[in-house]
N, C-alpha and C. Protein backbone atom coordinates (compact mmCIF):
# COMPACT_ATOMS: atom_id res chain seq x y z
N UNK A 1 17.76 62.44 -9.46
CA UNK A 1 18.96 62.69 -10.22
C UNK A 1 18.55 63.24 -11.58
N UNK A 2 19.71 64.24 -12.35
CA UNK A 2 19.38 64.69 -13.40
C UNK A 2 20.46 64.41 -14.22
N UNK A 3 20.01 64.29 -15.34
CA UNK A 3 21.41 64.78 -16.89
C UNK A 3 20.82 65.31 -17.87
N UNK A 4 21.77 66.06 -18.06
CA UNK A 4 21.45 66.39 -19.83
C UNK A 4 22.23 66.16 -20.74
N UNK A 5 21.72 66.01 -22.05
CA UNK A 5 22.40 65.85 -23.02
C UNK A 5 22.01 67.34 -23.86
N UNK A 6 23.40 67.05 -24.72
CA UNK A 6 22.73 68.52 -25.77
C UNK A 6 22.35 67.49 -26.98
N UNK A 7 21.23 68.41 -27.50
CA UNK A 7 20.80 67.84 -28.58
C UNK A 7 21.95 68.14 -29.85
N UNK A 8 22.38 68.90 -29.89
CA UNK A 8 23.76 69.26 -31.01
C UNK A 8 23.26 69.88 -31.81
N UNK A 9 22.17 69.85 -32.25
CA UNK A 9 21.32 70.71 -33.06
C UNK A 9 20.41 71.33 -33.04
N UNK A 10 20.32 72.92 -33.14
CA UNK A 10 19.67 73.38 -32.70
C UNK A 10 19.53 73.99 -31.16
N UNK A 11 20.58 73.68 -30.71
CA UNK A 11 20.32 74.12 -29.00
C UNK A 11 19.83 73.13 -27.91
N UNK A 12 19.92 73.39 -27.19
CA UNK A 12 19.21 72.85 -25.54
C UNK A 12 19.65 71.76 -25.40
N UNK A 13 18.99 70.98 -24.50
CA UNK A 13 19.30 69.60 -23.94
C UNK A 13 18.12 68.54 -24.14
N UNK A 14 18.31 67.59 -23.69
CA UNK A 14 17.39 66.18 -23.42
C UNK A 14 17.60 66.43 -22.05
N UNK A 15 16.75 66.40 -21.41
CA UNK A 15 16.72 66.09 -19.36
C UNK A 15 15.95 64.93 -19.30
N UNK A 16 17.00 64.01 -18.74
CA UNK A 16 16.55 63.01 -18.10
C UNK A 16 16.47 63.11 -16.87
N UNK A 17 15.70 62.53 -16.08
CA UNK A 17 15.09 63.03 -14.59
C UNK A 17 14.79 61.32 -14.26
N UNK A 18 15.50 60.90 -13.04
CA UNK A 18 14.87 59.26 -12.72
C UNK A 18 15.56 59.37 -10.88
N UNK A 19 15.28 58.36 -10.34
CA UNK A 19 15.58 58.60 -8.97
C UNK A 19 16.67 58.27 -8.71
N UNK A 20 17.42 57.08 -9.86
CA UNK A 20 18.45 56.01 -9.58
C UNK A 20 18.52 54.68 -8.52
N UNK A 21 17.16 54.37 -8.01
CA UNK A 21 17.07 53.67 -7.24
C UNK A 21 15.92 52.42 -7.52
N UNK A 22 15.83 51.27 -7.33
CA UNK A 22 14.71 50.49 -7.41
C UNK A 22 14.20 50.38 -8.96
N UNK A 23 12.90 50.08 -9.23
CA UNK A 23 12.32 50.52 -10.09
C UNK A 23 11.31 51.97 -10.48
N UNK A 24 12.06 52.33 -10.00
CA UNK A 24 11.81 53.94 -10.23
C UNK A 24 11.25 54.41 -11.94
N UNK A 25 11.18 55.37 -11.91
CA UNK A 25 10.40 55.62 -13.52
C UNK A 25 11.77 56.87 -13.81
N UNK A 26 11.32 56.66 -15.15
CA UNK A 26 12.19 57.88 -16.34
C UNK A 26 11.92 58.98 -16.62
N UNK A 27 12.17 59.97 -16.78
CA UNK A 27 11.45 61.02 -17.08
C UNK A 27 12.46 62.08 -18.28
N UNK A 28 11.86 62.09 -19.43
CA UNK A 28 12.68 62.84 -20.19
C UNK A 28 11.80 63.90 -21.09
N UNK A 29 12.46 64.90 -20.92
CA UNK A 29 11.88 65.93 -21.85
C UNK A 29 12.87 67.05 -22.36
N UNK A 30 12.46 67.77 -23.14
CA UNK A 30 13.48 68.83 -23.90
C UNK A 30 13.65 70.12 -23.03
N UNK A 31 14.24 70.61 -22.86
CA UNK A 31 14.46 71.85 -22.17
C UNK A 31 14.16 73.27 -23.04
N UNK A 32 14.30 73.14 -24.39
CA UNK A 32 13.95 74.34 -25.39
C UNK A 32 12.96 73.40 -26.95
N UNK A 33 12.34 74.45 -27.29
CA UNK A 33 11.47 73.62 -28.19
C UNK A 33 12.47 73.42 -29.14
N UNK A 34 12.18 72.92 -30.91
CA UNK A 34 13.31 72.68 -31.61
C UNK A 34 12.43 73.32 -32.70
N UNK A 35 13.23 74.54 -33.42
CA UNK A 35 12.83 75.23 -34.23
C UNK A 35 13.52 75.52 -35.82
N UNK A 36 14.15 73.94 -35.91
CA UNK A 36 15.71 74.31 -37.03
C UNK A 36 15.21 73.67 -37.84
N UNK A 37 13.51 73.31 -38.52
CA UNK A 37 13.21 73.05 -39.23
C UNK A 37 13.55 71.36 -39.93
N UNK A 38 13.59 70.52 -39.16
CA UNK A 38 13.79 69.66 -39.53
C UNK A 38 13.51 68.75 -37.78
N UNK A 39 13.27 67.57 -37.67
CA UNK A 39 13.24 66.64 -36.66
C UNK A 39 14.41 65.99 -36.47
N UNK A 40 14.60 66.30 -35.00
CA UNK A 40 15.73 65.49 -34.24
C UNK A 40 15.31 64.86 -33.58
N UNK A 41 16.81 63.74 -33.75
CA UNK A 41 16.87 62.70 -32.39
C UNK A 41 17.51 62.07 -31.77
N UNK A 42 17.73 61.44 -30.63
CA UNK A 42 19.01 60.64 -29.64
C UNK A 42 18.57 59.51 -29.48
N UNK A 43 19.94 58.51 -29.39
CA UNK A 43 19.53 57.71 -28.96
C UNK A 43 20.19 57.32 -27.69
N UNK A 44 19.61 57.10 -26.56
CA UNK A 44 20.01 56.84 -24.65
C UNK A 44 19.82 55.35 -24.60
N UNK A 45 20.93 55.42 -23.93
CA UNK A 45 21.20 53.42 -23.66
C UNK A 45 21.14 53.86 -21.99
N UNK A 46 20.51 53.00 -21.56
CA UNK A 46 19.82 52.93 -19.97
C UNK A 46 20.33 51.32 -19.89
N UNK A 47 21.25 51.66 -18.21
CA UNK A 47 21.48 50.32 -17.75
C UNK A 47 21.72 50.13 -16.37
N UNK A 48 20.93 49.11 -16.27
CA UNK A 48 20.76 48.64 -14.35
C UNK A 48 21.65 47.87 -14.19
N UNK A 49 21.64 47.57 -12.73
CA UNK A 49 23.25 46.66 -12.48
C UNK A 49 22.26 46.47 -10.57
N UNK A 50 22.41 45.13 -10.35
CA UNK A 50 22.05 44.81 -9.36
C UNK A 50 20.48 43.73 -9.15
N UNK A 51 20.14 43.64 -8.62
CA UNK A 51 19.11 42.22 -8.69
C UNK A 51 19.08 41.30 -9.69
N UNK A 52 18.67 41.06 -10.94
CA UNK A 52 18.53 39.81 -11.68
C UNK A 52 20.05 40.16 -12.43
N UNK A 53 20.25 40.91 -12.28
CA UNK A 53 21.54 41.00 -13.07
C UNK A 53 21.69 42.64 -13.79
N UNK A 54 22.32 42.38 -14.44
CA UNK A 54 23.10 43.64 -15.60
C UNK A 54 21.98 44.16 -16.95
N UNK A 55 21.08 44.99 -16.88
CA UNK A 55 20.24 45.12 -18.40
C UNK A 55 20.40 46.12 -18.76
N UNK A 56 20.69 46.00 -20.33
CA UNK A 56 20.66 47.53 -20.98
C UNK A 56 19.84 47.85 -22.22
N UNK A 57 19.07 49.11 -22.37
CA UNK A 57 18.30 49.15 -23.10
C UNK A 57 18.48 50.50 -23.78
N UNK A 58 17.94 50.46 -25.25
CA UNK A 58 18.42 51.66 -25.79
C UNK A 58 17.10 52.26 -26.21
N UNK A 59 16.96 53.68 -26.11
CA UNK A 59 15.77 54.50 -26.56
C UNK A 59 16.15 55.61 -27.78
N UNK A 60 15.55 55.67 -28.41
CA UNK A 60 15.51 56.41 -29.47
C UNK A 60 14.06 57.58 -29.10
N UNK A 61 14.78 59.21 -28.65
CA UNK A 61 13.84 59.67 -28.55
C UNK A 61 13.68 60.89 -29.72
N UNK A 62 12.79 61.42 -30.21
CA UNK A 62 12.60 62.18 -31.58
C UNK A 62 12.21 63.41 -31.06
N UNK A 63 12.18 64.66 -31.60
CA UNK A 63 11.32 66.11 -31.16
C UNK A 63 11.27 66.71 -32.80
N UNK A 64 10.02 66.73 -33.08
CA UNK A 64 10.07 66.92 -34.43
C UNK A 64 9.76 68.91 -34.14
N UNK A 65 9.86 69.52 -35.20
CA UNK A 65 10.27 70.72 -35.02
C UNK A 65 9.33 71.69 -35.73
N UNK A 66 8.63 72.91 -35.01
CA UNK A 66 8.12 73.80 -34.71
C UNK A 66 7.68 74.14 -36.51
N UNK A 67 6.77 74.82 -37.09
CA UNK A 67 6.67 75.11 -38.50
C UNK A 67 7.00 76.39 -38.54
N UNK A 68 6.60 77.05 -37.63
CA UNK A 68 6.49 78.51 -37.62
C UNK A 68 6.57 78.93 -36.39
N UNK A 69 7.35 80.22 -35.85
CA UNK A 69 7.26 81.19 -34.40
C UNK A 69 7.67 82.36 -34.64
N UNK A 70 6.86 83.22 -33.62
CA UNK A 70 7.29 84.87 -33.45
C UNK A 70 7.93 85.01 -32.53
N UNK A 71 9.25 85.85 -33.21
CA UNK A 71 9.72 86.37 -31.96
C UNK A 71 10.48 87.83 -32.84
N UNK A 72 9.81 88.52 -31.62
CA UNK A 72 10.09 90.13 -31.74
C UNK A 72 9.38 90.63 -32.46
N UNK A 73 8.07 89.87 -32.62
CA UNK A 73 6.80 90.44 -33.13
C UNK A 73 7.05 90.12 -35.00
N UNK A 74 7.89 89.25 -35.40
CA UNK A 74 8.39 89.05 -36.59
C UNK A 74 8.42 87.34 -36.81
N UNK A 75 7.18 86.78 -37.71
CA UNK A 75 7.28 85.67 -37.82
C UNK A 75 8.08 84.75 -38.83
N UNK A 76 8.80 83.61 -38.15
CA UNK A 76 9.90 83.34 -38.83
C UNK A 76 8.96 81.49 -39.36
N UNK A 77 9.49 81.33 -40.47
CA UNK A 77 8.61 79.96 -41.14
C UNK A 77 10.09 79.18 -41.18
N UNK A 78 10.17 78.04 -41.16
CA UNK A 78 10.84 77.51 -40.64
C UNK A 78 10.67 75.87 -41.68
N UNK A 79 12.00 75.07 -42.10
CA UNK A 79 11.99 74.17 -43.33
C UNK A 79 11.05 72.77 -43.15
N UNK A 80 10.44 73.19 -41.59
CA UNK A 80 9.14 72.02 -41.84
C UNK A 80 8.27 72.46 -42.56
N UNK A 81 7.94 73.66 -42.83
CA UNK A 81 6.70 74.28 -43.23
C UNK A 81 6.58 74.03 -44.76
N UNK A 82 5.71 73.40 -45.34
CA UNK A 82 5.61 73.25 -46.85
C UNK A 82 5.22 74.49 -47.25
N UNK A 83 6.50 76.11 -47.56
CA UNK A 83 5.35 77.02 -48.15
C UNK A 83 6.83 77.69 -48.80
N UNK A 84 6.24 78.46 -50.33
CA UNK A 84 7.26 79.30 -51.15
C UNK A 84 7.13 80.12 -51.22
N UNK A 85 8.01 81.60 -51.35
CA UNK A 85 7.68 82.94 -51.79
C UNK A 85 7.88 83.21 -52.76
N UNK A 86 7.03 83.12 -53.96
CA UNK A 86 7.07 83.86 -55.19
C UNK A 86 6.79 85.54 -55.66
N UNK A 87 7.23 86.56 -55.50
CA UNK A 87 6.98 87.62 -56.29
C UNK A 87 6.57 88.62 -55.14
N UNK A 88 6.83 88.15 -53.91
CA UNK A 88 5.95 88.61 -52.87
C UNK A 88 4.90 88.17 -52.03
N UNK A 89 4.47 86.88 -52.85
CA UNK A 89 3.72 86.37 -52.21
C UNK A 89 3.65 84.85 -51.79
N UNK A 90 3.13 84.92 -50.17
CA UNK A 90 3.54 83.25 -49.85
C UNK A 90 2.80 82.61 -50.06
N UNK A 91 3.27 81.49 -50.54
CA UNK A 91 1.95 79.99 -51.05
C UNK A 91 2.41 79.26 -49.99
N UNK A 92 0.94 78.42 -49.52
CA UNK A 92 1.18 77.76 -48.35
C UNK A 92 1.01 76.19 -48.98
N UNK A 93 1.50 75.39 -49.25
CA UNK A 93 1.25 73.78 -49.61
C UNK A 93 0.88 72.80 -48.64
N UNK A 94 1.26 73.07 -47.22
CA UNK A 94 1.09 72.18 -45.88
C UNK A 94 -0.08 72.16 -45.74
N UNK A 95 -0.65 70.44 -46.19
CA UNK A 95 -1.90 70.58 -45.18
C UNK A 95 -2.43 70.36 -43.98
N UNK A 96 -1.21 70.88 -42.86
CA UNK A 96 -1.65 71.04 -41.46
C UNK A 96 -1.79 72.86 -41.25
N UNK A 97 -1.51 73.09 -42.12
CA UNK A 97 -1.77 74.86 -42.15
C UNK A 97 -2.64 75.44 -43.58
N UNK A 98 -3.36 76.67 -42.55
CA UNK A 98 -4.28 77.09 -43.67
C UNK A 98 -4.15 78.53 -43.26
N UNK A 99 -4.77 79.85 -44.15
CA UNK A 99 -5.30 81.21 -43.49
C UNK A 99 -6.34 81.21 -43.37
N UNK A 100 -6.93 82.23 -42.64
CA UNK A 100 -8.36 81.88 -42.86
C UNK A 100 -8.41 83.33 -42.02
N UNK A 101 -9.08 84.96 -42.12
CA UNK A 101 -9.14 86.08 -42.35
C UNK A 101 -7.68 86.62 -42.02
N UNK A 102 -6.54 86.35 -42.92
CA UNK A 102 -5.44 87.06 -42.73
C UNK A 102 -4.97 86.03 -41.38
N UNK A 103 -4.74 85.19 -40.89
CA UNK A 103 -4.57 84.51 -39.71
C UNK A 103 -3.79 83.23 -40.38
N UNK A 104 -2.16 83.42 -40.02
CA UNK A 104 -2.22 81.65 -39.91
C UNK A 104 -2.25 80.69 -39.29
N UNK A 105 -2.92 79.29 -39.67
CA UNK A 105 -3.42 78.62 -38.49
C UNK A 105 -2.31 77.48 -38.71
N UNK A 106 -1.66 77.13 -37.82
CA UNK A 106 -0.70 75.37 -37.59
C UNK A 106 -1.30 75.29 -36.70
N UNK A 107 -1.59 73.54 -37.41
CA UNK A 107 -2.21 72.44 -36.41
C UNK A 107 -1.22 71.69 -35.58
């Protein structure tokens, strides 16, 4: 069995993927990366009904969001990214990103 949720921000869904049967396992993942510069998150209340009884449990799942991507050959930086444009030129402050010969690198 499947569902999705939309994340509301930013696009796409949460897919949850589980069998609905027994103790079966969960399976959740995002359907589009999240690129709106900031970290999202849901929270899913999961509940069984049948053998020891009635349980419900709530998950809080997070997708923190992309610093930087190209698309159309045009790279877009994005409000995780610690960096400013002054005068023409970009200063990078993040220290999970560096240049290093004209190249930028996110870790």
């Amino acid at each position: 069995m499947e569902r999705l949720i939309a994340w509301g921000t930013g696009g796409g869904n949460l897919r949850i993927t589980y069998t609905g049967e027994g103790s079966g396992t969960v399976r959740l993942e995002s359907d589009t990366e999240n690129l709106t510069g900031y970290p999202r998150s849901l929270t899913v209340t999961f509940r069984t009904t049948g053998g020891t009884g009635e349980k419900t449990r709530r998950l809080t799942v997070s997708q923190p969001s992309r610093k930087a991507y190209v698309s159309g050959g045009t790279l877009f930086v994005t409000h995780a990214l610690d960096a400013s444009v002054s005068g023409g030129t970009l200063s990078i402050e993040d220290a999970e990103c560096k240049v290093s010969d004209n190249v930028l690198l996110i870790e």
